[in-house]
C-alpha atoms as a PDB file:
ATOM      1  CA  UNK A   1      69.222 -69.804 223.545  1.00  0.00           C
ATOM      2  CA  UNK A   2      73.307 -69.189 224.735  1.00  0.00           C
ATOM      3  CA  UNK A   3      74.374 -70.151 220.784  1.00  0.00           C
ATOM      4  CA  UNK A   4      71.595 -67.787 219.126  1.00  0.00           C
ATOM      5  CA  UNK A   5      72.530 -65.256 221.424  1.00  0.00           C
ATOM      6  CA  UNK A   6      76.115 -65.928 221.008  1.00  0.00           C
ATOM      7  CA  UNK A   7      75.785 -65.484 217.029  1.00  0.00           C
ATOM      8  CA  UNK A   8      73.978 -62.397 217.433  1.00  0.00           C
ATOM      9  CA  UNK A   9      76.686 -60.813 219.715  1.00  0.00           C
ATOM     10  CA  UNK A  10      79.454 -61.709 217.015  1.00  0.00           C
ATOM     11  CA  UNK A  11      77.692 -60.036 214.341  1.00  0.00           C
ATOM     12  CA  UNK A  12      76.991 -56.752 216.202  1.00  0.00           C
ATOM     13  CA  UNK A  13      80.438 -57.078 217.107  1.00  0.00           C
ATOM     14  CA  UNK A  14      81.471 -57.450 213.757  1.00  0.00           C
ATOM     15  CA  UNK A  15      79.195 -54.462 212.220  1.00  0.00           C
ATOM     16  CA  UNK A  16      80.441 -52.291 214.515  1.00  0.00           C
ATOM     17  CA  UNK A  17      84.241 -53.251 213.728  1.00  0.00           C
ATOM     18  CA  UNK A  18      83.120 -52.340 210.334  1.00  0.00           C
ATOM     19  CA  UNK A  19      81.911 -49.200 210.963  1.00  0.00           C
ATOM     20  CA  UNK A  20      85.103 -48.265 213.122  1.00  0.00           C
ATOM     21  CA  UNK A  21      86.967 -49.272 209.717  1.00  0.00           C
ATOM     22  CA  UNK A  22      85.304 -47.271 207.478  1.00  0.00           C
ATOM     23  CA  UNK A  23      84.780 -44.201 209.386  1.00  0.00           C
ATOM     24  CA  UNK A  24      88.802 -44.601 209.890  1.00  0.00           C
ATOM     25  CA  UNK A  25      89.689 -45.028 206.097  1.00  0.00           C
ATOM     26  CA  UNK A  26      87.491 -41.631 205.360  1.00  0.00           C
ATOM     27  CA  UNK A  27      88.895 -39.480 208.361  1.00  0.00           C
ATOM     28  CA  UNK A  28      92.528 -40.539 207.701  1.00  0.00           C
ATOM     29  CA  UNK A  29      92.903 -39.248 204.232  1.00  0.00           C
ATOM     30  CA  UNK A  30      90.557 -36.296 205.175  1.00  0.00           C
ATOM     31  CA  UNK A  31      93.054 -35.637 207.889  1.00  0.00           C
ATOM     32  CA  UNK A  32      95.928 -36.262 206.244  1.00  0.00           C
ATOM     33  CA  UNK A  33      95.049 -33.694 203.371  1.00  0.00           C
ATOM     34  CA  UNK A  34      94.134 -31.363 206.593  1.00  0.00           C
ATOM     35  CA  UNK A  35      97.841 -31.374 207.805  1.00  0.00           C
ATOM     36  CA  UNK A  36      99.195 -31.211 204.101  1.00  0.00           C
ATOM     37  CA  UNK A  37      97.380 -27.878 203.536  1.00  0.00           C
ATOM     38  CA  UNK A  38      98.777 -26.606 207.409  1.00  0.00           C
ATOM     39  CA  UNK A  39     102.286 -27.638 206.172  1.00  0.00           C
ATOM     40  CA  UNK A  40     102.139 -26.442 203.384  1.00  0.00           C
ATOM     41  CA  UNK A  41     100.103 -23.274 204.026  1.00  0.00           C
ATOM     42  CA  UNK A  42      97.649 -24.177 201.161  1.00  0.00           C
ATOM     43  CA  UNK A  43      93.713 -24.637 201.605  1.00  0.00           C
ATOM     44  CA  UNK A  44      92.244 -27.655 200.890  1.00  0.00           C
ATOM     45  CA  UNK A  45      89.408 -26.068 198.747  1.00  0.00           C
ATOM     46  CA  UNK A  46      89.840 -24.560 195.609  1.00  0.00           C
ATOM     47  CA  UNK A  47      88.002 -21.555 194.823  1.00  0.00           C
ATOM     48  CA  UNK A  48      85.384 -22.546 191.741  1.00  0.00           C
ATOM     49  CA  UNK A  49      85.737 -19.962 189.809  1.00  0.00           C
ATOM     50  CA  UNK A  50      89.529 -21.214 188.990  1.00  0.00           C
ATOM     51  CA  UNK A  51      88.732 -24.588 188.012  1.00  0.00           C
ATOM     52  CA  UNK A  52      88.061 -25.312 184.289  1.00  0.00           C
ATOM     53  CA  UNK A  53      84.297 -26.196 183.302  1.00  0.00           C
ATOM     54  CA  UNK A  54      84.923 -27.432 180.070  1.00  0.00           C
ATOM     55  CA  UNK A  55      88.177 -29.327 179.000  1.00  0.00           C
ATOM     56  CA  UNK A  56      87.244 -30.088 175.402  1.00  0.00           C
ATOM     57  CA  UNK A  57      89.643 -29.509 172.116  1.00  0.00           C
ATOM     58  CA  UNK A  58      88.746 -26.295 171.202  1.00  0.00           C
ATOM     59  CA  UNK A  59      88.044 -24.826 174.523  1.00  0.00           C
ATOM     60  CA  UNK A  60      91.721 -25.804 176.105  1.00  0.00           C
ATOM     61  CA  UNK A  61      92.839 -24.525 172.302  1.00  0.00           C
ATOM     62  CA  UNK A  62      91.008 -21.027 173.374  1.00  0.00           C
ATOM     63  CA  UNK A  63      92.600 -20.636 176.915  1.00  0.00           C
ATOM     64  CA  UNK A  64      95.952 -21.914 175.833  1.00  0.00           C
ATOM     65  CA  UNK A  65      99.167 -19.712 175.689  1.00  0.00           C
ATOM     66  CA  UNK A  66      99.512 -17.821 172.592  1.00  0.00           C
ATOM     67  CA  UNK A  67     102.792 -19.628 171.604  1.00  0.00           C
ATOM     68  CA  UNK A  68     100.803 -22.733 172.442  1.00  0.00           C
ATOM     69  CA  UNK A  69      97.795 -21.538 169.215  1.00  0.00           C
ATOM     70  CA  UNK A  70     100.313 -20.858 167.484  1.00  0.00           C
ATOM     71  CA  UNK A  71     102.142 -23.665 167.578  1.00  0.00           C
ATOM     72  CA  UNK A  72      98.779 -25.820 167.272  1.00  0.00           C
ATOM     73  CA  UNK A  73      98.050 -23.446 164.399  1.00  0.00           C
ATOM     74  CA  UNK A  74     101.256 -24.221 162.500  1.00  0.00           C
ATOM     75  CA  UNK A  75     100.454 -28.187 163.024  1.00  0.00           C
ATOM     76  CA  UNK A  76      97.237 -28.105 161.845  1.00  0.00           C
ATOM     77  CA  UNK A  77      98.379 -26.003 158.496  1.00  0.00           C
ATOM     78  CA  UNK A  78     101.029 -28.219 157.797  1.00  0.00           C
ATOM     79  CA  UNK A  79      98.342 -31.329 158.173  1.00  0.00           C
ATOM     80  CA  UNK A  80      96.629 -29.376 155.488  1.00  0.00           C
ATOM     81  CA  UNK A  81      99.292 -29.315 153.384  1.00  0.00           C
ATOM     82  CA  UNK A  82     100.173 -33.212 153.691  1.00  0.00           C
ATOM     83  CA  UNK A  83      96.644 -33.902 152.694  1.00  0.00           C
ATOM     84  CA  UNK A  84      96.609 -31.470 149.852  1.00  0.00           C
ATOM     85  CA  UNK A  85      99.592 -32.683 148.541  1.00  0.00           C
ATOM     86  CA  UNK A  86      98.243 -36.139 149.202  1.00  0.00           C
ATOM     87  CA  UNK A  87      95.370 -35.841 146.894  1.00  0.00           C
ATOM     88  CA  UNK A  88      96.998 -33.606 144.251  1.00  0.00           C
ATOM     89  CA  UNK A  89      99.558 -36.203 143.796  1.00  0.00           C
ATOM     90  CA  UNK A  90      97.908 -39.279 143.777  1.00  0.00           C
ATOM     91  CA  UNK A  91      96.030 -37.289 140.910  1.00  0.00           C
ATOM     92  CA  UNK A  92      98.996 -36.839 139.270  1.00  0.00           C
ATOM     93  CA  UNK A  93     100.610 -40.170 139.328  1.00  0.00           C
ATOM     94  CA  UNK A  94      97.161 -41.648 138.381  1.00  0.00           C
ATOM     95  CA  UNK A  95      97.365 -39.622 135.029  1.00  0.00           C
ATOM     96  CA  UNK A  96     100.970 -40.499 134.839  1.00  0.00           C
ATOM     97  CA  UNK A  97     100.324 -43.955 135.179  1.00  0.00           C
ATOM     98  CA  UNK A  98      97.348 -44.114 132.385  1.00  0.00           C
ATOM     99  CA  UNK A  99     100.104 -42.368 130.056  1.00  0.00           C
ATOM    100  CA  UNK A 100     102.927 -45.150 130.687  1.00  0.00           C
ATOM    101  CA  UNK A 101     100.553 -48.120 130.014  1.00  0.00           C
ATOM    102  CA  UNK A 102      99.353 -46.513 126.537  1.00  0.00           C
ATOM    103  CA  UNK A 103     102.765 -45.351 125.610  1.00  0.00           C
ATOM    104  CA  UNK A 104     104.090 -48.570 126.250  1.00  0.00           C
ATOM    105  CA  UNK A 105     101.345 -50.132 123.987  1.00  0.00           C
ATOM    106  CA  UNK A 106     102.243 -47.769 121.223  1.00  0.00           C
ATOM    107  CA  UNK A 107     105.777 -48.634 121.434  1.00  0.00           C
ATOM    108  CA  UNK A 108     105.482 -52.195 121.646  1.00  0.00           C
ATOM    109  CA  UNK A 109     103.071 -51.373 118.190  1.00  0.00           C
ATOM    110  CA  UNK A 110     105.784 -49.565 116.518  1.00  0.00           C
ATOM    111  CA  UNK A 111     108.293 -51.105 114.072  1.00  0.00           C
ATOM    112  CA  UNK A 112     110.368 -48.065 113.641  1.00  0.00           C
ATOM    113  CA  UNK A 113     111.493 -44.801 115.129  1.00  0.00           C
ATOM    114  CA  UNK A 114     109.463 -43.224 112.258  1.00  0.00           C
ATOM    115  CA  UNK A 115     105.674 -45.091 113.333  1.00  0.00           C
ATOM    116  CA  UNK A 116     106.467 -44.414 116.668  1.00  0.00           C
ATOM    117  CA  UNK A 117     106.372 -40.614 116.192  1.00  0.00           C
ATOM    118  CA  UNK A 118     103.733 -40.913 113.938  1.00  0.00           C
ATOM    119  CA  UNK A 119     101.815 -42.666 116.741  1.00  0.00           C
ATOM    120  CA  UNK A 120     102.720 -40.679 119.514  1.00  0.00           C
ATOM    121  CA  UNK A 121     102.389 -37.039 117.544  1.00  0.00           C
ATOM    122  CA  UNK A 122     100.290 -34.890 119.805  1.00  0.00           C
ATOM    123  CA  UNK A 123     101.237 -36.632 123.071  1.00  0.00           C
ATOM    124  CA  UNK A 124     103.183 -34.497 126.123  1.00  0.00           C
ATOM    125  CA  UNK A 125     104.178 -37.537 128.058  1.00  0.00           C
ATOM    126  CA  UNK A 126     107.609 -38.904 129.186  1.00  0.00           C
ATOM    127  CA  UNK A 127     107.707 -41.586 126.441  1.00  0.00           C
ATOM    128  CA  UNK A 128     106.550 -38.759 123.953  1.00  0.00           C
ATOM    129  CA  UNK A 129     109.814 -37.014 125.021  1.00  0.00           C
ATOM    130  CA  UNK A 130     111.882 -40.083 124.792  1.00  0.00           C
ATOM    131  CA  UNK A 131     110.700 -40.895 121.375  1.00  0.00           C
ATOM    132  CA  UNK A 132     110.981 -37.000 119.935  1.00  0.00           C
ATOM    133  CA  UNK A 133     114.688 -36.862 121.599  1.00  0.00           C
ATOM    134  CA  UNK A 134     115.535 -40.218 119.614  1.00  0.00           C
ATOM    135  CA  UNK A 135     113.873 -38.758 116.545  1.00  0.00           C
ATOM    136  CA  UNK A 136     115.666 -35.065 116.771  1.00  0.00           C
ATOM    137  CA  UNK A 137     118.980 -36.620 117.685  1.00  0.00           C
ATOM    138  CA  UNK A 138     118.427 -39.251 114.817  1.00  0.00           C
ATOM    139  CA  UNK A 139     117.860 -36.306 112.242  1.00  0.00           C
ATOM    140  CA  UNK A 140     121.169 -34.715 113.437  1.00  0.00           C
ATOM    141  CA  UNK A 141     123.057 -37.460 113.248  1.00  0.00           C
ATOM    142  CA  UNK A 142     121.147 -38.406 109.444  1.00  0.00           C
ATOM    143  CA  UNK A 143     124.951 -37.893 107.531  1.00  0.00           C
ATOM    144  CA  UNK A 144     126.689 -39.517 110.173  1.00  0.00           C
ATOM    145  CA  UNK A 145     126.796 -43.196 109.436  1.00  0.00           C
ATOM    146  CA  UNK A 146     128.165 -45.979 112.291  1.00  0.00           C
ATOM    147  CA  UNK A 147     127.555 -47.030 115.685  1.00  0.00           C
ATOM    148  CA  UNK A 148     127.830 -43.821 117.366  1.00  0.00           C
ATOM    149  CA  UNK A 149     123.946 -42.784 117.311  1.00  0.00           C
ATOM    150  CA  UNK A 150     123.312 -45.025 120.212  1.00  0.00           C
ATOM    151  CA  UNK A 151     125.645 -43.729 122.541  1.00  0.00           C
ATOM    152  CA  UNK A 152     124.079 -39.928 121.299  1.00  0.00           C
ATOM    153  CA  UNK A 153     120.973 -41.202 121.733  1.00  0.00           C
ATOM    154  CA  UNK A 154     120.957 -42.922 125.440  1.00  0.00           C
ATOM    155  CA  UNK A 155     122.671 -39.691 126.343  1.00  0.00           C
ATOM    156  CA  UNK A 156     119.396 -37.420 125.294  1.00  0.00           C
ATOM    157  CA  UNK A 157     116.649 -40.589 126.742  1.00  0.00           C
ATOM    158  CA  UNK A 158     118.878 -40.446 129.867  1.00  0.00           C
ATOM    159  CA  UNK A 159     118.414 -36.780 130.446  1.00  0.00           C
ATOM    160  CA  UNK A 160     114.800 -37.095 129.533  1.00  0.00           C
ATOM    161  CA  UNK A 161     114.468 -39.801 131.914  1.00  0.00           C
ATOM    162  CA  UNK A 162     116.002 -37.200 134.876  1.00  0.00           C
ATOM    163  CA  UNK A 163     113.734 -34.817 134.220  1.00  0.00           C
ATOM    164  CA  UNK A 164     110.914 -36.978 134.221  1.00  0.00           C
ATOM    165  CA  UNK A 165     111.463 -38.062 137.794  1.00  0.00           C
ATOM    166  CA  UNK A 166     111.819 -34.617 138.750  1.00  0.00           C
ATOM    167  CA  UNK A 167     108.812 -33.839 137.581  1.00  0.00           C
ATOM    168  CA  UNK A 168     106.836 -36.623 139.302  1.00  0.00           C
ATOM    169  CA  UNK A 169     109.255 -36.210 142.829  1.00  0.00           C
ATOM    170  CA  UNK A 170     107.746 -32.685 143.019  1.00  0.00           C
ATOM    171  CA  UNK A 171     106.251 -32.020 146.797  1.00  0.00           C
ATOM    172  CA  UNK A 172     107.270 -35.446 148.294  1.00  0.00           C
ATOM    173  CA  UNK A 173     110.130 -33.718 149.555  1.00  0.00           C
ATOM    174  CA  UNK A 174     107.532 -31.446 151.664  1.00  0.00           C
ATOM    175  CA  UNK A 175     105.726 -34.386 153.395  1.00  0.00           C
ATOM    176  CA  UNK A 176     109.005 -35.371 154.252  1.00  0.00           C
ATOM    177  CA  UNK A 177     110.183 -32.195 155.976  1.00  0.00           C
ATOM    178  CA  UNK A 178     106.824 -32.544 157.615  1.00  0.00           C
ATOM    179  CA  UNK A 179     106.790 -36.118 159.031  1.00  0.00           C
ATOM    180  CA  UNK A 180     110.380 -35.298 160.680  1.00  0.00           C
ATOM    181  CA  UNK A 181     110.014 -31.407 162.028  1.00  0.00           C
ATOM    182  CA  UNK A 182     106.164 -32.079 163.164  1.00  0.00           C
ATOM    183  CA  UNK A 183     106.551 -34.384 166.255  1.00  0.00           C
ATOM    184  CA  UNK A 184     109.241 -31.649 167.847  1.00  0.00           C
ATOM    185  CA  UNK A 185     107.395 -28.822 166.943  1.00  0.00           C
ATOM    186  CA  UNK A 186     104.727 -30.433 169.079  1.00  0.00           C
ATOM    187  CA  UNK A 187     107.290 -31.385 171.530  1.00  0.00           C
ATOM    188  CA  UNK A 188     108.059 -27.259 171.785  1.00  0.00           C
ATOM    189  CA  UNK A 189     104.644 -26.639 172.583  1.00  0.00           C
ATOM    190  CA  UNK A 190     103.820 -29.069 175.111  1.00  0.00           C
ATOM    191  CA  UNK A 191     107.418 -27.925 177.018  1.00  0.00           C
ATOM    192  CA  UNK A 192     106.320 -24.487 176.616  1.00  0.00           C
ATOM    193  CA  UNK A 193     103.042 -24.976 177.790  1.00  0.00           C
ATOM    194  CA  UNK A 194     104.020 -27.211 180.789  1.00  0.00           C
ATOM    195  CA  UNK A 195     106.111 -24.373 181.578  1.00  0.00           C
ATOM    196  CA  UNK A 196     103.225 -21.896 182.339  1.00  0.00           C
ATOM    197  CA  UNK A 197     101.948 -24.290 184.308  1.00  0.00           C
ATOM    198  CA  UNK A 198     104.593 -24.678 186.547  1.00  0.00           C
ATOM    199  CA  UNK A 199     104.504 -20.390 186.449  1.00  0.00           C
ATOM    200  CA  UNK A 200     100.582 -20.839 186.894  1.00  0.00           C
ATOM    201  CA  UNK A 201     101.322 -22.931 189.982  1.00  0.00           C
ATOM    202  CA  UNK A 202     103.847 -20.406 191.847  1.00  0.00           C
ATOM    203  CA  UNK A 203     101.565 -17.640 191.558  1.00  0.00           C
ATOM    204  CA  UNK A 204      98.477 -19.556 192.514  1.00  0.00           C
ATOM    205  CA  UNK A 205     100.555 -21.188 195.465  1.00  0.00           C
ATOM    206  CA  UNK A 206      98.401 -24.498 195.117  1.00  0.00           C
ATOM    207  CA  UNK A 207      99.571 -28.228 193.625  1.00  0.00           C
ATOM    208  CA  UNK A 208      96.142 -28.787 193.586  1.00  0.00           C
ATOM    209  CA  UNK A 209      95.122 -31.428 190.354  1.00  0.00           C
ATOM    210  CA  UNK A 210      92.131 -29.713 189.663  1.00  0.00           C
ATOM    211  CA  UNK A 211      94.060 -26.818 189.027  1.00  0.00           C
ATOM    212  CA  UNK A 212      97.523 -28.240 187.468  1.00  0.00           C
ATOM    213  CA  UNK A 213      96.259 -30.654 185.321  1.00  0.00           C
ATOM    214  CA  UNK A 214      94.339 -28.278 182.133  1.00  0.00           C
ATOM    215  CA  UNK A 215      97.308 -26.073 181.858  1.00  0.00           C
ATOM    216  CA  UNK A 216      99.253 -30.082 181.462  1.00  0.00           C
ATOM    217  CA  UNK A 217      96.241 -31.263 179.233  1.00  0.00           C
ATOM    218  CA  UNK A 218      96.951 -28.233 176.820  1.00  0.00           C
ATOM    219  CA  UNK A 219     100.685 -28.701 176.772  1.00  0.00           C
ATOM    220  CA  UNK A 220     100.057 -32.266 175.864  1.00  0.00           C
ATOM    221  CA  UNK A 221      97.453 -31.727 173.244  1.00  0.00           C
ATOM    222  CA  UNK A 222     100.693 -30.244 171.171  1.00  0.00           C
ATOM    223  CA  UNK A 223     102.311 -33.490 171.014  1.00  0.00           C
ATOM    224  CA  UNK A 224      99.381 -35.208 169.979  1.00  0.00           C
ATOM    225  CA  UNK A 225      98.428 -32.776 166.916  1.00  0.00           C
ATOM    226  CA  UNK A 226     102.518 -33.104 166.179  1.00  0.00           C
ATOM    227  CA  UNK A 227     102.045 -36.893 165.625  1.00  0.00           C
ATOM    228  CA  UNK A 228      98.542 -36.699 163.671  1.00  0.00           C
ATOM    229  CA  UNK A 229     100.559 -34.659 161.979  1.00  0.00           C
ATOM    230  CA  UNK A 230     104.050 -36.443 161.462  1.00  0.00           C
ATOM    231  CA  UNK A 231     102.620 -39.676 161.215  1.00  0.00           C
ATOM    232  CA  UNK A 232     100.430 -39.411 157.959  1.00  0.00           C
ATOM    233  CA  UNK A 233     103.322 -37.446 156.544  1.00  0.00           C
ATOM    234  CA  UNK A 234     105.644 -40.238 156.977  1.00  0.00           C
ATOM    235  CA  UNK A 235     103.283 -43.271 155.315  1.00  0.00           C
ATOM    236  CA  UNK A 236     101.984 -41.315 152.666  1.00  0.00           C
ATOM    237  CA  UNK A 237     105.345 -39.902 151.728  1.00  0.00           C
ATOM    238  CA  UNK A 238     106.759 -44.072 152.009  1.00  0.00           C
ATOM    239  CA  UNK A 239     103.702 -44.307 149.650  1.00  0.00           C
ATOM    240  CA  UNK A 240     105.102 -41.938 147.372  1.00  0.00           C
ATOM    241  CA  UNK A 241     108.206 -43.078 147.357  1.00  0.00           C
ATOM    242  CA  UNK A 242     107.336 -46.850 146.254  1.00  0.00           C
ATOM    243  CA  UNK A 243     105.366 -45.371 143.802  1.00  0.00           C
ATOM    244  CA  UNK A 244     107.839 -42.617 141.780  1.00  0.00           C
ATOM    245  CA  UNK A 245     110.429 -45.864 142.706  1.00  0.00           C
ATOM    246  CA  UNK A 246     108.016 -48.047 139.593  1.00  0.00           C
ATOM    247  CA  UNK A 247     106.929 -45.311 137.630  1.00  0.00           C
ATOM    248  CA  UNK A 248     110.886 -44.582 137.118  1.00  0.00           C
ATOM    249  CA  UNK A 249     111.359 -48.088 136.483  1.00  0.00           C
ATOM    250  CA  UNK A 250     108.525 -47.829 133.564  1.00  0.00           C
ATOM    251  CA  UNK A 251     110.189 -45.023 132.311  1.00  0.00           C
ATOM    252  CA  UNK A 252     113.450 -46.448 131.932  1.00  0.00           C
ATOM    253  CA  UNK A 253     111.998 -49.233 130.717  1.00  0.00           C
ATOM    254  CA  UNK A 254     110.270 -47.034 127.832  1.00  0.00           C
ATOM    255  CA  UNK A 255     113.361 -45.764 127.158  1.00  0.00           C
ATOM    256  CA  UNK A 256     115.222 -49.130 126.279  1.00  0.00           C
ATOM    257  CA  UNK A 257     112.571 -49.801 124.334  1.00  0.00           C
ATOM    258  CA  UNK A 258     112.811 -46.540 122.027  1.00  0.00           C
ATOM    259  CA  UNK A 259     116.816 -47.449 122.334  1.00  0.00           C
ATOM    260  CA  UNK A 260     115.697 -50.528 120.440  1.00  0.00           C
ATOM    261  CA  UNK A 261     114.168 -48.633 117.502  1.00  0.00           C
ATOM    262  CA  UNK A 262     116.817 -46.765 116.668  1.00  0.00           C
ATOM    263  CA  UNK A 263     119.372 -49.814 116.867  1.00  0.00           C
ATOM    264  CA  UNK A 264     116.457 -51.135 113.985  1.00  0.00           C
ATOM    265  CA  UNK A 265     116.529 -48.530 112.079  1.00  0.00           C
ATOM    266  CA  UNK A 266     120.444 -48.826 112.031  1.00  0.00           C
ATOM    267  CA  UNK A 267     119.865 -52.372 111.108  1.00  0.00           C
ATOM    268  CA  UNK A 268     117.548 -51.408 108.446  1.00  0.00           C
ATOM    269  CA  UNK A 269     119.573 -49.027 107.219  1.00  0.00           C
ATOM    270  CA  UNK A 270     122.944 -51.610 106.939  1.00  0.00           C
ATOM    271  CA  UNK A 271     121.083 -53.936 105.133  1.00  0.00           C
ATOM    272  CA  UNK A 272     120.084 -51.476 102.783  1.00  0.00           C
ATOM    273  CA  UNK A 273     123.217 -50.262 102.022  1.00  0.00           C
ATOM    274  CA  UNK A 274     124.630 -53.812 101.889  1.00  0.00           C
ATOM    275  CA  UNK A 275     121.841 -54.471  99.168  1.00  0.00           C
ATOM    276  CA  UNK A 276     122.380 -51.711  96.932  1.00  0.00           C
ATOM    277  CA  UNK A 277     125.836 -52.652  96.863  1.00  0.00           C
ATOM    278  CA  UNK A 278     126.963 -54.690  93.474  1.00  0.00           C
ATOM    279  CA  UNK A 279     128.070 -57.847  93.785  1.00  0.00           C
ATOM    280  CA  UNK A 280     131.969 -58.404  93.540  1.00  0.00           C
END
């Protein structure tokens, strides 16, 4: 009966050196926020009516600082334009796109500069342009025989060329602005906004989380719309970019081809001459 009894004493002991444990790991912290708040002259409750009941997007949006909507404001328009500009250009590069691979089917159909404007009469598409430029310049140059319509000729596809890329560069140069202004715009507003806290916290003479940490969690949101807003202005505009980078290539390569046509036609033209020649 001594062991049994023996057991039983060690556990009691043991439950109650629990309980002595636990009671001291709630009163110390308890006690230690006690003295913080004498120190420190605070109170260790926060009055409810301060804290923040709701902490959700648009309700931190609502009780933010005004240069804090604004700012939010400003991020959220310039998402709209990415994605605006987004979908009207991938419109645009679609069409341009269907235009290159038919033109270049026409041209690779055409024997001379003359069947190539036949075929392309109508069309308002780079390799239109390049083909009416060789056409015009080869009209001009009609009574001037030699070598020298070439170099005329590359000189009018070239500036064709330029202001085809123009054309199809147009608002890439927005998204751009946009993927490397948005993140420190953001950056303004949650340094602004962390500001007012640290204001918010001198005149409500508390560090208390409960009441530091919205004012923070609005400051912050700023820096996260500036990067959902940077960050699809940055691929899509890389997306852009490899995609005017081919569609220039398919112009040029349009252009060498229509380059071609008119070094026929000079051809053609030689041998004619050479055959209506008499024979010495």
């Amino acid at each position: 009966m001594t062991q049994p009894k023996a057991r039983q004493a060690r556990r009691q002991g043991a439950a109650g050196l629990l309980s002595v444990a636990a009671a001291y790991l709630w009163i110390v912290p308890a006690w230690a926020q006690q003295s913080d708040a004498a120190i420190t002259g605070e109170s260790s409750t926060v009055p409810t009516q301060i804290l923040p009941h709701d902490l959700s997007v648009w309700n931190m949006f609502l009780s933010a600082d005004v240069v804090v909507q604004v700012v939010m404001v400003s991020l959220v328009f310039a998402s709209i334009i990415t994605w605006t500009i987004f979908v009207a250009k991938s419109l645009e590069l679609a069409g341009a796109w269907r235009h290159i691979h038919s033109g270049r089917a026409l041209l690779h159909a055409s024997r001379t500069l003359e069947q190539a404007m036949q075929k392309f009469h109508g069309r308002h598409d780079p390799l239109a342009g390049l083909v009416n430029a060789a056409h015009e310049e080869a009209l001009l140059s009609a009574e001037i025989p030699g070598e020298g319509l070439k170099e005329r000729v590359m000189s009018r596809l070239e500036r064709v060329e330029s202001g085809a890329a123009r054309a199809v560069n147009r608002g890439t140069g927005l998204l751009a602005t946009i993927g490397a202004t948005a993140p420190f715009v953001g950056l303004f507003g949650t340094v602004w906004g962390i500001m007012n806290s640290f204001i918010g916290i001198s005149k409500m003479q508390t560090t208390n989380l409960a009441v530091v940490a919205p004012g923070i969690a609005e400051a912050l949101l700023t820096t996260a719309f500036g990067l959902a807003t940077a960050i699809p202005a940055v691929v899509i505009y890389n997306y852009f970019a490899r995609m005017v980078a081919s569609y220039k290539v398919s112009v040029s390569d349009g252009s060498a081809e229509v380059l071609r046509l008119v070094s026929r036609d000079l051809d053609f033209q030689y041998r004619s001459l050479m055959a209506a020649q008499p024979a010495a």
